[in-house]
Protein backbone atom coordinates (compact mmCIF):
# COMPACT_ATOMS: atom_id res chain seq x y z
CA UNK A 1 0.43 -7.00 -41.22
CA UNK A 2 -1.24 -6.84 -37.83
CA UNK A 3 2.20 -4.72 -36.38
CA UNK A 4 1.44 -2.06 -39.43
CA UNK A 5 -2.47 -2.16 -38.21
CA UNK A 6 -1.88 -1.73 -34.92
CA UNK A 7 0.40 1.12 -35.75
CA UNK A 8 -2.39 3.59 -38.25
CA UNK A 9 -4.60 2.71 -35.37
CA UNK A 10 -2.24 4.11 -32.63
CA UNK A 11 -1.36 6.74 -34.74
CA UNK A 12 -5.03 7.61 -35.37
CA UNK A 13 -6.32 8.00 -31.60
CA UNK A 14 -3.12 9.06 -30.61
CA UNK A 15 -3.30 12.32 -33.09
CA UNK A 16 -7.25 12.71 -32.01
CA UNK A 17 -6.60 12.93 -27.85
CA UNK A 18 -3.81 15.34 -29.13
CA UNK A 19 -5.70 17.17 -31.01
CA UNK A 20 -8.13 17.31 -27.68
CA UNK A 21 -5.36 18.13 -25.61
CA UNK A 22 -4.03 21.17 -28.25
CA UNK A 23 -7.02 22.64 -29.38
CA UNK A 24 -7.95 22.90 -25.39
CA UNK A 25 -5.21 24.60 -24.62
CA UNK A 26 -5.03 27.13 -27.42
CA UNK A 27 -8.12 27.77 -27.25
CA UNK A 28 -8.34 26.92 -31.16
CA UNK A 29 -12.35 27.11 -31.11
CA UNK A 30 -12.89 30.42 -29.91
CA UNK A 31 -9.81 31.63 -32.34
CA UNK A 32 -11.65 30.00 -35.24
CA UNK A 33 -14.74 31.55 -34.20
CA UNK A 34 -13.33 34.93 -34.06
CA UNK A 35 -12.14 34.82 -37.56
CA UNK A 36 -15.05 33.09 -39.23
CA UNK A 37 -18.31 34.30 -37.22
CA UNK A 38 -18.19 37.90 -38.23
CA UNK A 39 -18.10 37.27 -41.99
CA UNK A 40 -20.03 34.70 -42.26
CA UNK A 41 -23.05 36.56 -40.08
CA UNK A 42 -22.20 39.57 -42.51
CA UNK A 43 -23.30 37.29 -45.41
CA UNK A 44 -26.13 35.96 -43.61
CA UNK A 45 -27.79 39.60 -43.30
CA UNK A 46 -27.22 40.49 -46.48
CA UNK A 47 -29.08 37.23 -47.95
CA UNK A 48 -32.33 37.82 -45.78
CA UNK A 49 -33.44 39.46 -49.07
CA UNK A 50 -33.06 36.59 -50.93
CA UNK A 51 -35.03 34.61 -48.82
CA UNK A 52 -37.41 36.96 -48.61
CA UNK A 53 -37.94 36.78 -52.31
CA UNK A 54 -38.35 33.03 -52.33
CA UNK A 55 -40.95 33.23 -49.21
CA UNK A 56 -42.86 35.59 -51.42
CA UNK A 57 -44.39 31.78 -52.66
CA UNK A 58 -45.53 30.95 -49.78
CA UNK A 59 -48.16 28.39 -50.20
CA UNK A 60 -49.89 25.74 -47.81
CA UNK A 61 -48.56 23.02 -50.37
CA UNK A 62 -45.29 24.26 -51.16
CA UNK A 63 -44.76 24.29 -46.77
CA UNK A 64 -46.05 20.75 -46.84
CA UNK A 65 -44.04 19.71 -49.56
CA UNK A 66 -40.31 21.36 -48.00
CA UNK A 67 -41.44 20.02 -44.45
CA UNK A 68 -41.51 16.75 -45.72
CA UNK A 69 -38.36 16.90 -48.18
CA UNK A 70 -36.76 18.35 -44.36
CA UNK A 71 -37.36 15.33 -43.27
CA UNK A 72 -35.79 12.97 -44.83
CA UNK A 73 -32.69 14.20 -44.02
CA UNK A 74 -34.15 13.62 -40.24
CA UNK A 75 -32.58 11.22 -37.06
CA UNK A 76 -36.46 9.46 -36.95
CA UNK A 77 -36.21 9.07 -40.94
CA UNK A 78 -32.87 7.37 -40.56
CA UNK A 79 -33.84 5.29 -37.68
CA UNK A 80 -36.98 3.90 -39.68
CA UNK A 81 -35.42 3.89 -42.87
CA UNK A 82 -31.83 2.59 -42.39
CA UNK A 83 -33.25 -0.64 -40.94
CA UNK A 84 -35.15 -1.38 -44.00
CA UNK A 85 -32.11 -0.79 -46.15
CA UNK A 86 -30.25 -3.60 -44.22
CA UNK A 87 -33.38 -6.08 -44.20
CA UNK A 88 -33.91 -5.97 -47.67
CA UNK A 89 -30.60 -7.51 -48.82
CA UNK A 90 -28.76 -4.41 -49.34
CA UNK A 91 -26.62 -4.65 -46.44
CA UNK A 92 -23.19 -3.34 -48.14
CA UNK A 93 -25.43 0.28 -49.41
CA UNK A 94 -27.26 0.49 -46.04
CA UNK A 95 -23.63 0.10 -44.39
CA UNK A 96 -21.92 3.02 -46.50
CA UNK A 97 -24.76 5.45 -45.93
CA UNK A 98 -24.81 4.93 -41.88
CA UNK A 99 -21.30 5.05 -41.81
CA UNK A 100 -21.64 8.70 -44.79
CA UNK A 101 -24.48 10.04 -42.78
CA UNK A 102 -22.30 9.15 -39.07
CA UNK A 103 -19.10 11.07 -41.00
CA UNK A 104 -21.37 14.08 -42.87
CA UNK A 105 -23.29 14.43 -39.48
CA UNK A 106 -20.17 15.03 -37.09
CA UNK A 107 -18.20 16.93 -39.94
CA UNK A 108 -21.09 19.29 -40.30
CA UNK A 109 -21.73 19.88 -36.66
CA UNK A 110 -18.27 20.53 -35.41
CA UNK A 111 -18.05 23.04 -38.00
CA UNK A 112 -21.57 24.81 -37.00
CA UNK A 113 -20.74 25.01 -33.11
CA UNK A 114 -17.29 25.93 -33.84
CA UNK A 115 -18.23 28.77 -36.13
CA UNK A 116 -21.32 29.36 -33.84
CA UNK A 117 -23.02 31.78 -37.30
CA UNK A 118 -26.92 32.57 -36.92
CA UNK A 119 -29.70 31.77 -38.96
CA UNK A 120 -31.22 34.18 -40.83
CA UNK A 121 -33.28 36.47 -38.55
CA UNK A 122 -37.11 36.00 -37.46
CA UNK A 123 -38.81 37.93 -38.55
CA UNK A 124 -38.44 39.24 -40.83
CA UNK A 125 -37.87 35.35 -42.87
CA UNK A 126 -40.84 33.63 -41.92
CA UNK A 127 -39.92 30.23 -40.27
CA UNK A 128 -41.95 26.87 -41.19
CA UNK A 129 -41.75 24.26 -38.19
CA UNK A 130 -44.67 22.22 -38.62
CA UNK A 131 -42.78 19.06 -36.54
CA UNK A 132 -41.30 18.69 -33.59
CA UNK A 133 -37.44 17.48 -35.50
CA UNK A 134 -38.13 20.89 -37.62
CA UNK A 135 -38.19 22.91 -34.15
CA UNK A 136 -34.88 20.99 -32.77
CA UNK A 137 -33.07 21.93 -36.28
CA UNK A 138 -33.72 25.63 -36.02
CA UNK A 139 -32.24 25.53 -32.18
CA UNK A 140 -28.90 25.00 -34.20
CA UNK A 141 -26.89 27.46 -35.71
CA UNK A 142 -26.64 27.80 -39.78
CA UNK A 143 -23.40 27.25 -41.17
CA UNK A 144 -22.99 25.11 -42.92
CA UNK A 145 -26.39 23.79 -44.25
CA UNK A 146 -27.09 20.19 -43.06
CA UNK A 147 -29.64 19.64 -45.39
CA UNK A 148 -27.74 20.57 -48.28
CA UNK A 149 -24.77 18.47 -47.13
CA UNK A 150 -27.38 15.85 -47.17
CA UNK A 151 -28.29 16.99 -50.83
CA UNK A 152 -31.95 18.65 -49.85
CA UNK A 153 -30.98 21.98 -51.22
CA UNK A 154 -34.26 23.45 -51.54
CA UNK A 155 -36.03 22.54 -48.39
CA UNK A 156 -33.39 24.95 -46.46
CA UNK A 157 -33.93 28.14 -48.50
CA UNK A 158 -37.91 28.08 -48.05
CA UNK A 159 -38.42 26.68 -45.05
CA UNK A 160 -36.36 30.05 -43.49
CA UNK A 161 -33.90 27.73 -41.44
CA UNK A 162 -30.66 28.81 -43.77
CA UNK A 163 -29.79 31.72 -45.51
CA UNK A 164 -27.67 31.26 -49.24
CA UNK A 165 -23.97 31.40 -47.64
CA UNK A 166 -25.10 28.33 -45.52
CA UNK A 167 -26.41 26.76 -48.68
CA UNK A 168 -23.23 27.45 -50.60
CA UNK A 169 -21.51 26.10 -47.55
CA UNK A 170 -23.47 23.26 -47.29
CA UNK A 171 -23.13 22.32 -50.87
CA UNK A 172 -19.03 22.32 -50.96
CA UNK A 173 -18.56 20.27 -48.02
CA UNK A 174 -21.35 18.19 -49.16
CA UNK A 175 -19.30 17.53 -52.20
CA UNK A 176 -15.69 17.72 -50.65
CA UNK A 177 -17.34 14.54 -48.42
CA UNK A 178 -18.44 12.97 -51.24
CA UNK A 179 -15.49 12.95 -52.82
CA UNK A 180 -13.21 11.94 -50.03
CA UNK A 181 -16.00 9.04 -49.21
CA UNK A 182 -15.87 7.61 -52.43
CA UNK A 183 -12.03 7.44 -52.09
CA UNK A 184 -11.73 5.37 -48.94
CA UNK A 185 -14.98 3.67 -48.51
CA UNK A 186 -14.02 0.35 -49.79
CA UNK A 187 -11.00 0.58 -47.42
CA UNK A 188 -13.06 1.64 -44.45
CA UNK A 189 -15.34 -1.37 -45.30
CA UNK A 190 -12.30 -4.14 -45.63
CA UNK A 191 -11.46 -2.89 -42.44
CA UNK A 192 -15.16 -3.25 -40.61
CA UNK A 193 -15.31 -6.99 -42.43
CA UNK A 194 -12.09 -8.61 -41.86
CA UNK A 195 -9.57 -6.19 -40.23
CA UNK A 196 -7.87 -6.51 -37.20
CA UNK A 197 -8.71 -5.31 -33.74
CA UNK A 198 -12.39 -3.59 -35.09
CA UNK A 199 -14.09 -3.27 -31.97
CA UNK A 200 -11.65 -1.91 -30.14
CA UNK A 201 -10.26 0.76 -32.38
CA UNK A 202 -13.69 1.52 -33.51
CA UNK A 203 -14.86 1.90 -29.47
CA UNK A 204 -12.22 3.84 -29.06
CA UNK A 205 -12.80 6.08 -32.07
CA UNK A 206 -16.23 6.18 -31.05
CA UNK A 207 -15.62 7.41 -26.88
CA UNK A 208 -13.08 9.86 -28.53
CA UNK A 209 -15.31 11.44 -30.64
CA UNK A 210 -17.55 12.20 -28.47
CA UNK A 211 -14.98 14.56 -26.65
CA UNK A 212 -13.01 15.96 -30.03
CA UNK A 213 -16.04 18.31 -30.55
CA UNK A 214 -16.29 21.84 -30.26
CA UNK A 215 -18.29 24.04 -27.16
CA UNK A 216 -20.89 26.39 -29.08
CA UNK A 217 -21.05 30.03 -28.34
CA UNK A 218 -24.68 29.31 -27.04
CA UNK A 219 -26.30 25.46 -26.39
CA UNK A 220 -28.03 23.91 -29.52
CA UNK A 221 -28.94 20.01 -30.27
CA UNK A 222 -25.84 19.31 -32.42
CA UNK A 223 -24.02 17.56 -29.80
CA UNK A 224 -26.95 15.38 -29.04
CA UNK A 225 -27.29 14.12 -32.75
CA UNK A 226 -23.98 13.74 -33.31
CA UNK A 227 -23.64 11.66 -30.43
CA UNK A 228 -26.37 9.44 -31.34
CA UNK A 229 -24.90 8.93 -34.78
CA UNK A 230 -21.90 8.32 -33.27
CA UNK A 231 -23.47 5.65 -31.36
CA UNK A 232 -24.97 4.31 -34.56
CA UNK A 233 -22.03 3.75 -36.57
CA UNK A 234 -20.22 2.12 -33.39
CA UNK A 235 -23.41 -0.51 -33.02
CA UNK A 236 -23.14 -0.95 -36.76
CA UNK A 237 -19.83 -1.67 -37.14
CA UNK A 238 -19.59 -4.03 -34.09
CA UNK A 239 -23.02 -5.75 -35.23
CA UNK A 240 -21.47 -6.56 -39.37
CA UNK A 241 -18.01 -7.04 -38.15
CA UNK A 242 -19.18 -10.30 -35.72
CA UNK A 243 -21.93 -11.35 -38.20
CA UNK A 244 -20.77 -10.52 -41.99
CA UNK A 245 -20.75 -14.17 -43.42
CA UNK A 246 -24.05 -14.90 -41.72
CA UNK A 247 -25.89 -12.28 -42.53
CA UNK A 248 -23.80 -9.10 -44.56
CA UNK A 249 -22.24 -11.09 -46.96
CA UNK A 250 -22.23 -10.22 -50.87
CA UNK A 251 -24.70 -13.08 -51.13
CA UNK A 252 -26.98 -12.18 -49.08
CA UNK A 253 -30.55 -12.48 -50.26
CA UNK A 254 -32.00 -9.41 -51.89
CA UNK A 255 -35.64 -8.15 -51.70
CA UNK A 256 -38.20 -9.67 -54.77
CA UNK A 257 -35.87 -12.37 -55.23
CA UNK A 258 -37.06 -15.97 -54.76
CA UNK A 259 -35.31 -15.58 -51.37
CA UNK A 260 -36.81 -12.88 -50.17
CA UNK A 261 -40.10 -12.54 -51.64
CA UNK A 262 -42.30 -9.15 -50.41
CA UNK A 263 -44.89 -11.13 -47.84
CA UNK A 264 -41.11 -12.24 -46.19
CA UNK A 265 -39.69 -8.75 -46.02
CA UNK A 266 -43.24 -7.65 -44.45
CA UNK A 267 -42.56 -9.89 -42.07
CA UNK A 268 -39.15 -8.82 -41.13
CA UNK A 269 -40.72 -5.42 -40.59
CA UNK A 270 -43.39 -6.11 -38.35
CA UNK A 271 -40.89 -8.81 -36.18
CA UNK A 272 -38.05 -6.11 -36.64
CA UNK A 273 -39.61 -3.13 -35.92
CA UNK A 274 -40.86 -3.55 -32.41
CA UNK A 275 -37.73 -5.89 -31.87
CA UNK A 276 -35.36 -2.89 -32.23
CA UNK A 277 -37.69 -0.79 -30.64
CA UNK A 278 -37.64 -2.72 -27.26
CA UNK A 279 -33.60 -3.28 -27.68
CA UNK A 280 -33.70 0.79 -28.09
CA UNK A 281 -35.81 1.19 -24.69
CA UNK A 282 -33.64 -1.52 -22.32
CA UNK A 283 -30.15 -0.07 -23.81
CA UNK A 284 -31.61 3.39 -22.49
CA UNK A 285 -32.78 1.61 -19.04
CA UNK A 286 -29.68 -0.13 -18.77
CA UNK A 287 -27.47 3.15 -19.49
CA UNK A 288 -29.25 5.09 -17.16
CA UNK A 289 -28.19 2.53 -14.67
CA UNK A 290 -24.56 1.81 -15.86
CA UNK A 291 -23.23 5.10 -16.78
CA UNK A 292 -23.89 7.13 -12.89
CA UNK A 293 -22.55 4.13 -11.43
CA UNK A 294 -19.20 4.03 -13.80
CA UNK A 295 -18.82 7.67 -13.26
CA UNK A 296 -19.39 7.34 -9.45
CA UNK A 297 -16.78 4.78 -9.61
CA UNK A 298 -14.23 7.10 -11.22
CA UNK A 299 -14.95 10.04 -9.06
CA UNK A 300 -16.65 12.05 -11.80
CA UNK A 301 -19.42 14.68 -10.37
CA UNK A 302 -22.11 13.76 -12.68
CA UNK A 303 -25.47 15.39 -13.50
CA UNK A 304 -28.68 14.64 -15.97
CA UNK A 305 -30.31 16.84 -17.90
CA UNK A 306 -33.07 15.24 -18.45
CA UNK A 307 -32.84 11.28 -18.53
CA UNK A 308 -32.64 11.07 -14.67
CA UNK A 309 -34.36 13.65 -13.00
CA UNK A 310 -32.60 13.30 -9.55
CA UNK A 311 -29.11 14.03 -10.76
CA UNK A 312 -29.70 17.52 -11.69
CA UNK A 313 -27.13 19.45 -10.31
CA UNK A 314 -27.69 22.81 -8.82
CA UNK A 315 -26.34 25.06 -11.53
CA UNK A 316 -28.53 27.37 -13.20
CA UNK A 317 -28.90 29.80 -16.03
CA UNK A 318 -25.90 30.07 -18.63
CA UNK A 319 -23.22 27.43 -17.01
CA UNK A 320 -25.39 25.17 -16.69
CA UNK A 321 -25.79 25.16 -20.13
CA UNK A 322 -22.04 25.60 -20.96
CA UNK A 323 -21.58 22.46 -18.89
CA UNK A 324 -23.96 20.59 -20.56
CA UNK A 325 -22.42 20.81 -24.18
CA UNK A 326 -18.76 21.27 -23.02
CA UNK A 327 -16.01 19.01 -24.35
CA UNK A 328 -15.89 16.26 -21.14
CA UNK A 329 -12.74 14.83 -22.23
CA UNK A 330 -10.81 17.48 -21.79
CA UNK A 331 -12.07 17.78 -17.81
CA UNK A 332 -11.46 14.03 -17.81
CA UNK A 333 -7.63 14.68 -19.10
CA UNK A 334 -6.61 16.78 -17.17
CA UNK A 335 -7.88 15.24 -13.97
CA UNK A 336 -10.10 18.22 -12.74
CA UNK A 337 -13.10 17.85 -10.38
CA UNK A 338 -14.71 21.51 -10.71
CA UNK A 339 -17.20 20.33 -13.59
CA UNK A 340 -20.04 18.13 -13.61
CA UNK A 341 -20.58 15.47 -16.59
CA UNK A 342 -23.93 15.18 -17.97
CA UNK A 343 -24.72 11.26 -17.66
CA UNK A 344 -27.22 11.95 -20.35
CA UNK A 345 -24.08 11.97 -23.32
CA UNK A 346 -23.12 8.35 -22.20
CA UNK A 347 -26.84 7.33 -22.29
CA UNK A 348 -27.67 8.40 -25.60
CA UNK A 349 -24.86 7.14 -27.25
CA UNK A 350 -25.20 3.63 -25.28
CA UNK A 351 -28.88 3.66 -26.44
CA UNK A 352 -28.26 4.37 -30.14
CA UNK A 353 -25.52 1.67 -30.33
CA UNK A 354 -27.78 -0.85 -28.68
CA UNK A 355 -30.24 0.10 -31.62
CA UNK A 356 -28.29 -0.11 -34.04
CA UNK A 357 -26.53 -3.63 -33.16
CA UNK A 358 -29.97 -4.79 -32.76
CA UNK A 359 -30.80 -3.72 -36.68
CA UNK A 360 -27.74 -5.87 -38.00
CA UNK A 361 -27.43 -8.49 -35.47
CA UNK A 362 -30.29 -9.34 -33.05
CA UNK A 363 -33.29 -8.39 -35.68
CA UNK A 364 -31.39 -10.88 -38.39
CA UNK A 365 -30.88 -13.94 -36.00
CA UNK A 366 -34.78 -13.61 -35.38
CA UNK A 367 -35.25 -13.61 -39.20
CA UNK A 368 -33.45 -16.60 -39.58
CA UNK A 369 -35.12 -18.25 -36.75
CA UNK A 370 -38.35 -17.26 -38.02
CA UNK A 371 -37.27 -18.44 -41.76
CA UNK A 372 -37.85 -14.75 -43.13
């Protein structure tokens, strides 16, 4: 059994760096793009009316009410919410949707920087951004709607960030991922529990992914989420894979039960809460010292963007910005030294992981210290 293991998981990461290797040298994103941008930009013009006609509702409460469905579909929402999930018994539920929203997040953003298609145009759609997470989500491009792929179809039409082909979009890979989820999750959760070689395969998965990602036509924040996701799932995994029958098992106790009564799972919030928090801000500190050295080490010319001031390279305007979101792997394969890596990519995902191990491993081993 462990041969045949061994064997998917070559098989996986072996087909991944070639796909790196391939798509680099065919230049497969800028081919896709080519076919895909002009239509789907077409479609995006032509449904600026539609929005239009929707925004003719505009009301203070219905832009308080769309902001706030936004953000639930939001990388603060999911770091305050996910955790809560896992403390309150329902660790196998809080497991799938990390690992859903880790899969629905990179899915949906290699697809928007590889197709690179704009959001409808302002003005004329009036734009609502009341929060700061609402301002980083219109810096991406449209296509295909994240917040319908995360089921908030209504939020995206109002709020002026997507026009109704990134909707449409949104919705079919939203329910293609579904599908395909609900096909292989108990086998992807076997796996995390009890399989063989986890941490290594899923590490990696997880430094691979990073790199199998498309270069946008311009820079936008999709990299930067999907990277902390990424980092996410790997601290997840790692974290329930070392500590299942201590802490993830079926039988673990389950909020208003007589084992975890609501004045307990308070209390894992206000000891878990700040415990993560301070796991979140030392992974950063540490990163910020490991990664520079690592890629000093290995000859890399590195650069920050904005975790470490005194690394910023002297490269301005556009390539600067193409460096920043271009796919470092493929530099790193094939062993050339004209490109700088942004340190910051390492950092976040080292800081996210840290987080998220904290959430499933550190934060329970308090709680049952503390008797919570």
């Amino acid at each position: 059994m462990e041969s045949v293991l061994a064997a998917w998981q070559v098989a996986t990461l072996g087909g991944i760096v070639s796909w790196i290797m391939i798509s680099s040298c065919l230049n497969v994103t800028q081919k896709l793009r080519s076919l895909l941008q002009p239509w789907v930009t077409h479609y995006v013009i032509i449904g600026t009316a539609f929005i239009l006609q929707i925004q003719k509702y505009q009301h203070k409460f219905l832009d308080s009410l769309f902001s706030g469905l936004s953000c639930v579909v939001s990388v603060p929402f999911y770091t305050g919410f996910l955790p809560l999930v896992f403390w309150s018994g329902h660790v196998k539920l809080a497991r799938h949707m990390t690992l859903l929203m880790a899969f629905c997040d990179y899915l949906g953003n290699t697809i928007k920087d590889t197709v690179s298609a704009p959001r409808p145009s302002c003005p004329p759609v009036r734009r609502v951004t009341a929060t700061k997470d609402e301002k980083e989500n219109a810096l991406e491009y449209g296509l295909p709607s994240s917040h319908t792929l995360n089921t908030v179809c209504l939020a995206g039409i109002y709020l002026g960030m997507h026009s109704l082909v990134d909707i449409i979009a949104g919705l079919a890979l939203g329910l293609a991922v579904l599908a395909f989820w609900l096909t292989v999750h108990e086998y992807v959760d076997n796996f995390i529990i009890s399989g063989q070689n986890v941490l290594s395969f899923w590490s990696a998965l997880s430094f691979l992914l990073l790199f199998a990602y498309p270069t946008p036509e311009l820079p936008t924040p999709s990299f930067e989420f999907h990277t902390a996701f990424n980092g996410v799932a790997l601290g997840i995994v790692a974290g329930v894979h070392l500590t299942y029958y201590q802490f993830h098992h079926e039988a673990a106790p389950v909020i208003f039960s007589p084992q975890l009564s609501i004045p307990a799972f308070v209390g894992r919030i206000l000891v878990g809460m700040p415990t993560i928090l301070l796991v979140k801000f030392c992974s950063k500190a540490l990163a910020k010292w490991i990664v520079p050295v690592i890629s000093n080490t290995l000859g890399i010319p590195i650069k920050s963007t904005s975790y470490i001031p005194m690394l910023n390279a002297p490269v301005k305007g556009k390539e600067s910005d193409k460096i920043k979101q271009s796919s470092y792997a493929q530099k790193l394969f094939f062993f050339s030294g004209q490109d700088i890596f942004d340190v910051d990519t390492g950092i976040r995902f080292l800081q996210y992981a840290g987080l998220a191990w904290s959430v499933v491993d550190l934060a329970p081993s308090v709680f049952a210290h503390l008797r919570l």
